[in-house]
C-alpha atoms as a PDB file:
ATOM      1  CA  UNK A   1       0.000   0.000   0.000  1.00  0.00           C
ATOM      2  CA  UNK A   2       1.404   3.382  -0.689  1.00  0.00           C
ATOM      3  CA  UNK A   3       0.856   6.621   0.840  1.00  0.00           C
ATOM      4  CA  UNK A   4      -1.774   7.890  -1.439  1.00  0.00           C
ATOM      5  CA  UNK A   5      -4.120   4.818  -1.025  1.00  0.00           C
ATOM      6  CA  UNK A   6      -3.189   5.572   2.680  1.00  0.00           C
ATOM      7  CA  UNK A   7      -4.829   8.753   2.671  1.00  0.00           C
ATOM      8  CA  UNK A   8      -7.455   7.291   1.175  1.00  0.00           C
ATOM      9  CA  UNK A   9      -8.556   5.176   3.883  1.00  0.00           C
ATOM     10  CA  UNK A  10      -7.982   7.857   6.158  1.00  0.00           C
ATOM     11  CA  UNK A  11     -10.070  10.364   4.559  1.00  0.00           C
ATOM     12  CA  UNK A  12     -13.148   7.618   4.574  1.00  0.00           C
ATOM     13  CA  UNK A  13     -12.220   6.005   8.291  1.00  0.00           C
ATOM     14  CA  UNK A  14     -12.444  10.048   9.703  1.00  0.00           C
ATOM     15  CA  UNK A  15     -15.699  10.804   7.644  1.00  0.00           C
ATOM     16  CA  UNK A  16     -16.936   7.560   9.259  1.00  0.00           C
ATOM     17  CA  UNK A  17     -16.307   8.202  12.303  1.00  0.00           C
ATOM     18  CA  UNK A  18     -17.662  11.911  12.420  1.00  0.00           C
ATOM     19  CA  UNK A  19     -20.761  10.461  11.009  1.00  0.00           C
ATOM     20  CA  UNK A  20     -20.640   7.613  14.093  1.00  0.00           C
ATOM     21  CA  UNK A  21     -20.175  10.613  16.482  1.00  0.00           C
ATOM     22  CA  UNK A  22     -22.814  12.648  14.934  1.00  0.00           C
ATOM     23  CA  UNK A  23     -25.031   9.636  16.067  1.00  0.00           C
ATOM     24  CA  UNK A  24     -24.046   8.649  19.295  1.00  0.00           C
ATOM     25  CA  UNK A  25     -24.306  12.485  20.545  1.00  0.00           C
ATOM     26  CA  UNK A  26     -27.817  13.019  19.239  1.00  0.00           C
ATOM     27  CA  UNK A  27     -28.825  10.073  21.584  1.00  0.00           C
ATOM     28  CA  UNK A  28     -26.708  10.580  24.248  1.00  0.00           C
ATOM     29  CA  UNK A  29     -28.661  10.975  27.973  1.00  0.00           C
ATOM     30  CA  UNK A  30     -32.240  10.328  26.288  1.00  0.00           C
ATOM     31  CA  UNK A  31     -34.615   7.229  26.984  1.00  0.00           C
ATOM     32  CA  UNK A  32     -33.893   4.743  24.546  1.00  0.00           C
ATOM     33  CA  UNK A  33     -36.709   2.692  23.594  1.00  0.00           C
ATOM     34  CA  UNK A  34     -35.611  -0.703  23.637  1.00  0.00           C
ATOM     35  CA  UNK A  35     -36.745  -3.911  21.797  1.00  0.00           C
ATOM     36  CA  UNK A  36     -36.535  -8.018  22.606  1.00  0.00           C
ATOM     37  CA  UNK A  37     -34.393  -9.219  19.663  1.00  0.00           C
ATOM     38  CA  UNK A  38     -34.280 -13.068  21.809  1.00  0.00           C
ATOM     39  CA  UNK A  39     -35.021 -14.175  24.706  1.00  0.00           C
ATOM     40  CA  UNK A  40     -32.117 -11.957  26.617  1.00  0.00           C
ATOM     41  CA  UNK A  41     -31.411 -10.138  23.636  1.00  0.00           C
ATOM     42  CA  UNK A  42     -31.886  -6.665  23.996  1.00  0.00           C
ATOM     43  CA  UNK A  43     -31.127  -3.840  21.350  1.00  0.00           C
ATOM     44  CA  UNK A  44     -31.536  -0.227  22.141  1.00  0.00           C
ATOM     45  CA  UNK A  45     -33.627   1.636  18.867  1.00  0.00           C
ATOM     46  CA  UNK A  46     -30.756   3.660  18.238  1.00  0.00           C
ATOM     47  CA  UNK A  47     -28.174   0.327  17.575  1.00  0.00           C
ATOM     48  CA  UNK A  48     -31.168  -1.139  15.346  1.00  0.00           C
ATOM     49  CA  UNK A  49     -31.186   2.465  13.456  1.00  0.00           C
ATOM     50  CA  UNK A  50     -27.263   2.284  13.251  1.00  0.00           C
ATOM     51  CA  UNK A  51     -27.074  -1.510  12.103  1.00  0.00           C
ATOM     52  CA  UNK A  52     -30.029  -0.825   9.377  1.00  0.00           C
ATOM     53  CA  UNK A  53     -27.621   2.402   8.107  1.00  0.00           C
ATOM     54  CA  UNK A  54     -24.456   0.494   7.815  1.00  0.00           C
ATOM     55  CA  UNK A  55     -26.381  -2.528   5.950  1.00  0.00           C
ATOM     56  CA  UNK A  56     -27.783  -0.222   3.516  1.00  0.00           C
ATOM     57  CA  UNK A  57     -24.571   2.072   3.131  1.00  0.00           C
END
């Protein structure tokens, strides 16, 4: 890999992870409404929203 392609990954691995910030702070100290996925499975609304952008990203 050479510095260019580098850069590349870094410029998409920071806009990522801006974008993952952007998230996490706009549910940060609320009531999450949470769902059973199983038995003991429970997924806060705001993972299920994250998981559903990733899969369609």
């Amino acid at each position: 890999m050479n510095a260019a392609e580098l850069d590349a990954i870094l410029v998409t691995a920071r806009s990522a992870a801006r974008e993952a910030a952007t998230f996490v702070h706009g549910g940060f100290r609320k009531h999450p409404v949470v769902e059973h996925k199983g038995v003991v499975d429970l997924v806060r609304a705001s993972i299920a929203t994250a998981r559903r952008s990733c899969v369609s990203a």
